[in-house]
N, C-alpha and C. Protein backbone atom coordinates (compact mmCIF):
# COMPACT_ATOMS: atom_id res chain seq x y z
N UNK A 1 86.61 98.93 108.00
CA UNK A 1 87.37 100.13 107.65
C UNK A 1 88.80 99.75 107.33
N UNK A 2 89.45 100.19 106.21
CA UNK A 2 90.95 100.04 106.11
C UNK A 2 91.68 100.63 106.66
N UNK A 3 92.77 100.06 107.17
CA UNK A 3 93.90 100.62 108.08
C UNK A 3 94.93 101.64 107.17
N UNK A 4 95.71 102.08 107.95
CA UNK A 4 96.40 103.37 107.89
C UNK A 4 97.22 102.66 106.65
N UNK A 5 97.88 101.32 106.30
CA UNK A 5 98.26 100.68 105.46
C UNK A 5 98.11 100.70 104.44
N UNK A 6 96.48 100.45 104.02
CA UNK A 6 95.75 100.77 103.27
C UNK A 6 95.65 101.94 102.54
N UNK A 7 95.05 102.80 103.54
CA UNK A 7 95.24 104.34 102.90
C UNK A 7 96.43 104.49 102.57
N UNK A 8 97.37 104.63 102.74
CA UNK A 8 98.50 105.01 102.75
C UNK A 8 98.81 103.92 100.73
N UNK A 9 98.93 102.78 100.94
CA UNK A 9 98.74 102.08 99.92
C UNK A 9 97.47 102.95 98.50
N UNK A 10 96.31 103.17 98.92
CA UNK A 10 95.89 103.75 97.70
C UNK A 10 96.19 104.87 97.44
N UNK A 11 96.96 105.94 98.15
CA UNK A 11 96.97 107.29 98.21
C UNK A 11 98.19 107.07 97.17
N UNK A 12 99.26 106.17 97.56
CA UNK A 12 100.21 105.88 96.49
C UNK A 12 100.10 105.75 95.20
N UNK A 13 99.06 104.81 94.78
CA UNK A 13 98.60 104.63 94.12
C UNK A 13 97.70 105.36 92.89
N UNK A 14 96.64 105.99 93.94
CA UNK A 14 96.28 107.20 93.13
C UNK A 14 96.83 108.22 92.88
N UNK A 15 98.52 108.13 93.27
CA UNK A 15 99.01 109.51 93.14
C UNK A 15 100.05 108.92 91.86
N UNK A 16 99.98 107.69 91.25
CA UNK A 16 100.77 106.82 90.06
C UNK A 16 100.27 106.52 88.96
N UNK A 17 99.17 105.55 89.11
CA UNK A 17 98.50 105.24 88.47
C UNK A 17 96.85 104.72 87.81
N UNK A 18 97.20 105.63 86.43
CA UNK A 18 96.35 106.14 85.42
C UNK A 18 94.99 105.35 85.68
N UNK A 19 95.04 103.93 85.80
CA UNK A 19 94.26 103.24 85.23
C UNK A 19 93.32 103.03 86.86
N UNK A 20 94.34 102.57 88.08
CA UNK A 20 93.30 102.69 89.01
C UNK A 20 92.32 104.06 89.21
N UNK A 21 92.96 105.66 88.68
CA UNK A 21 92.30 106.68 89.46
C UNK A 21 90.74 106.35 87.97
N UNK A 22 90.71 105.99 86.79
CA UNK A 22 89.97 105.99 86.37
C UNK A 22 88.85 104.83 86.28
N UNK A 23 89.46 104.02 87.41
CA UNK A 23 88.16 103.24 87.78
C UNK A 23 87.79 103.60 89.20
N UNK A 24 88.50 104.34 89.76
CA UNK A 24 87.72 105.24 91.07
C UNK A 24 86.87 106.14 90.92
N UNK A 25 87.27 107.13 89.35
CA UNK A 25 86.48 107.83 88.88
C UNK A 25 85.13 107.12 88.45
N UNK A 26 84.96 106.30 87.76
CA UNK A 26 83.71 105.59 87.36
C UNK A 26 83.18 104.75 88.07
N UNK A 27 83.55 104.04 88.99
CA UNK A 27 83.34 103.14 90.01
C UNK A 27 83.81 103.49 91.46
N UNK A 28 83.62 104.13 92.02
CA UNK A 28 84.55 104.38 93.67
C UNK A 28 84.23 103.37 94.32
N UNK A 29 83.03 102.88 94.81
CA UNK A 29 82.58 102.19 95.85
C UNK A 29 83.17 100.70 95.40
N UNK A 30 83.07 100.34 94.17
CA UNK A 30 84.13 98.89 93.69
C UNK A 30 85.74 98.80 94.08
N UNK A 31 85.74 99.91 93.48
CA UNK A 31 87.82 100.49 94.01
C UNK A 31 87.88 100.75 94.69
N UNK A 32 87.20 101.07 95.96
CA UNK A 32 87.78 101.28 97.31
C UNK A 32 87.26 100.12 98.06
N UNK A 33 86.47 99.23 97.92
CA UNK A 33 86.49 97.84 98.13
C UNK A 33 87.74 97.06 98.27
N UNK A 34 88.63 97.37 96.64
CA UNK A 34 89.44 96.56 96.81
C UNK A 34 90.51 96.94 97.99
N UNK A 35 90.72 98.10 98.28
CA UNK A 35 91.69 98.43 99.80
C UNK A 35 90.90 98.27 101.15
N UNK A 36 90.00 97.68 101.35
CA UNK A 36 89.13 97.50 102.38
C UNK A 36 88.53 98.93 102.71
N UNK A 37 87.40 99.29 101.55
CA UNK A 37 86.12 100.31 102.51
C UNK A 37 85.11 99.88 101.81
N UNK A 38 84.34 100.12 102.88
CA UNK A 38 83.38 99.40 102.25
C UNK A 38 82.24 100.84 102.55
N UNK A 39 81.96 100.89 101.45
CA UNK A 39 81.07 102.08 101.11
C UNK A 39 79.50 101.63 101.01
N UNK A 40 78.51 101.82 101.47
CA UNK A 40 77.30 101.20 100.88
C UNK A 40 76.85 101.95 99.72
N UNK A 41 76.75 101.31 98.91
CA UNK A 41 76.12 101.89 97.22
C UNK A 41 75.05 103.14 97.18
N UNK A 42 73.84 102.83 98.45
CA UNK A 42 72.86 103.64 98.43
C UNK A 42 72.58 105.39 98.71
N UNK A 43 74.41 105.25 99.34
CA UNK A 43 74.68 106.72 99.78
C UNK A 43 76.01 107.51 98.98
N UNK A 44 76.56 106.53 98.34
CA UNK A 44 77.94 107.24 97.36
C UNK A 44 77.59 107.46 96.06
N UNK A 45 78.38 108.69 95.67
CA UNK A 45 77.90 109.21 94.12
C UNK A 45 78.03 108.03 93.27
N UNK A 46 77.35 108.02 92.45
CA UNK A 46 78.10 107.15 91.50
C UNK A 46 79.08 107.53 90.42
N UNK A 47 79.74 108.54 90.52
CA UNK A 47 80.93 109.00 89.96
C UNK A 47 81.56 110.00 91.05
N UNK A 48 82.60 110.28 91.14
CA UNK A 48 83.76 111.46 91.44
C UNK A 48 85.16 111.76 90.83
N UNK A 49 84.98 112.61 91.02
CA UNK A 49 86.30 113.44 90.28
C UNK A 49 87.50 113.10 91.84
N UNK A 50 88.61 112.94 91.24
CA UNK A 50 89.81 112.91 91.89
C UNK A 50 90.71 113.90 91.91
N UNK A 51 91.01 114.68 92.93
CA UNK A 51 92.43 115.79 92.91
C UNK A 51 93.62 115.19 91.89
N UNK A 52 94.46 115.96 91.69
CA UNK A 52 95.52 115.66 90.48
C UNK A 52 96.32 114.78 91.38
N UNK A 53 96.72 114.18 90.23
CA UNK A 53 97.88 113.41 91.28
C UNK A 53 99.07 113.61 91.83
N UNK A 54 99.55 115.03 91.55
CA UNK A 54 100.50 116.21 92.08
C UNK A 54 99.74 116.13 93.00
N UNK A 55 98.61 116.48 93.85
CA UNK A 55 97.87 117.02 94.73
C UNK A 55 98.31 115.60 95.70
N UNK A 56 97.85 114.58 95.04
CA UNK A 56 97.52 113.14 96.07
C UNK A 56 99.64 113.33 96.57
N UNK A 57 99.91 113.14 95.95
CA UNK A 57 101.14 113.34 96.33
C UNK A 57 102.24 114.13 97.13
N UNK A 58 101.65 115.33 96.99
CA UNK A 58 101.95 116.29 97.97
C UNK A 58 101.26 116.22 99.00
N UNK A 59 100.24 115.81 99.37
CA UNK A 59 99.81 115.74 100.30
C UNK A 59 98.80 114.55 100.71
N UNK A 60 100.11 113.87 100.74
CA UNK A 60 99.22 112.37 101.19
C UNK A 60 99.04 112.44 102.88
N UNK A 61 100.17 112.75 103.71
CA UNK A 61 99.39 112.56 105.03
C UNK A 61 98.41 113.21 105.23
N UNK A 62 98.04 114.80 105.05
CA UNK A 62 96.79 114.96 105.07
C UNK A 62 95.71 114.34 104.71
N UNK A 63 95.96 114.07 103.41
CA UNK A 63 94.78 113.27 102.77
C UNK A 63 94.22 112.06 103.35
N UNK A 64 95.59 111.37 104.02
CA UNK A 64 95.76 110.36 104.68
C UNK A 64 94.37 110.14 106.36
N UNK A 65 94.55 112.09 107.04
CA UNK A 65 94.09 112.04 107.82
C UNK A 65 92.51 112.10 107.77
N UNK A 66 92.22 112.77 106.73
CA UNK A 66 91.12 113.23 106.01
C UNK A 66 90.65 111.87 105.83
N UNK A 67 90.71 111.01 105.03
CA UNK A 67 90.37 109.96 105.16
C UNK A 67 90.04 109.07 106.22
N UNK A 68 90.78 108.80 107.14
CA UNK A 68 90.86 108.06 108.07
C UNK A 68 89.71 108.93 109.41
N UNK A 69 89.19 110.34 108.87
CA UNK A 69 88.21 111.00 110.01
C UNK A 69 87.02 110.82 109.21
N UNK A 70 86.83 110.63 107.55
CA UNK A 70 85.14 110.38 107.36
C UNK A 70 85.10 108.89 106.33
N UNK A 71 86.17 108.22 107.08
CA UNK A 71 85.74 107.05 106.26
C UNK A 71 86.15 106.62 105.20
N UNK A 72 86.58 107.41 104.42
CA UNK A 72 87.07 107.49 103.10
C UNK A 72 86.05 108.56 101.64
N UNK A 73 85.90 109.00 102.43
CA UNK A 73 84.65 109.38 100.84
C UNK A 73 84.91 110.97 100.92
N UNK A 74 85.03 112.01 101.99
CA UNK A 74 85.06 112.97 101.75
C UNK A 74 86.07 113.43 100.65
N UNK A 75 87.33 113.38 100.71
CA UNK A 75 88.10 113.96 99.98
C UNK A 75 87.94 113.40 98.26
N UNK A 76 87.23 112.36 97.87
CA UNK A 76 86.71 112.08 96.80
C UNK A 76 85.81 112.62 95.85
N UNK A 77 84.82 113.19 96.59
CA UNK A 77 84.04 113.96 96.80
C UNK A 77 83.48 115.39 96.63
N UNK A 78 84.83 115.65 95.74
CA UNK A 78 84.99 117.39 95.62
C UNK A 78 84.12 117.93 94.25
């Protein structure tokens, strides 16, 4: 599981830039690899939509917490 570091690091991220949220969109379980989660393939969509990045931004500690209570996948997930 990735640390609070982590999250905190992609939430930045997805709340910047273009190019990571659209390989989260097409790939999640690869892109969230690279911040340490490790998702098993057999149970994650193979696509999701991402909140705006106004959204990731305004509310990164939430998101932050949200994350850090299911792992990473719920708030992806919408």
């Amino acid at each position: 599981m990735a640390g609070r570091k982590q999250i905190h690091e992609l939430l930045k991220q997805l709340g910047e830039d273009d190019d990571l949220r659209a390989r989260m969109e097409s790939n999640p379980v690869e892109t969230l690899a690279e911040f340490g989660f490790k998702i098993d393939p057999a149970i994650a969509p193979f696509r999701v939509a991402l909140p705006s990045k106004e959204h990731i931004r305004d509310n990164t500690e939430l998101l932050a917490k949200q994350i850090e209570a299911t792992s990473g996948w719920v708030i992806f997930a919408r």
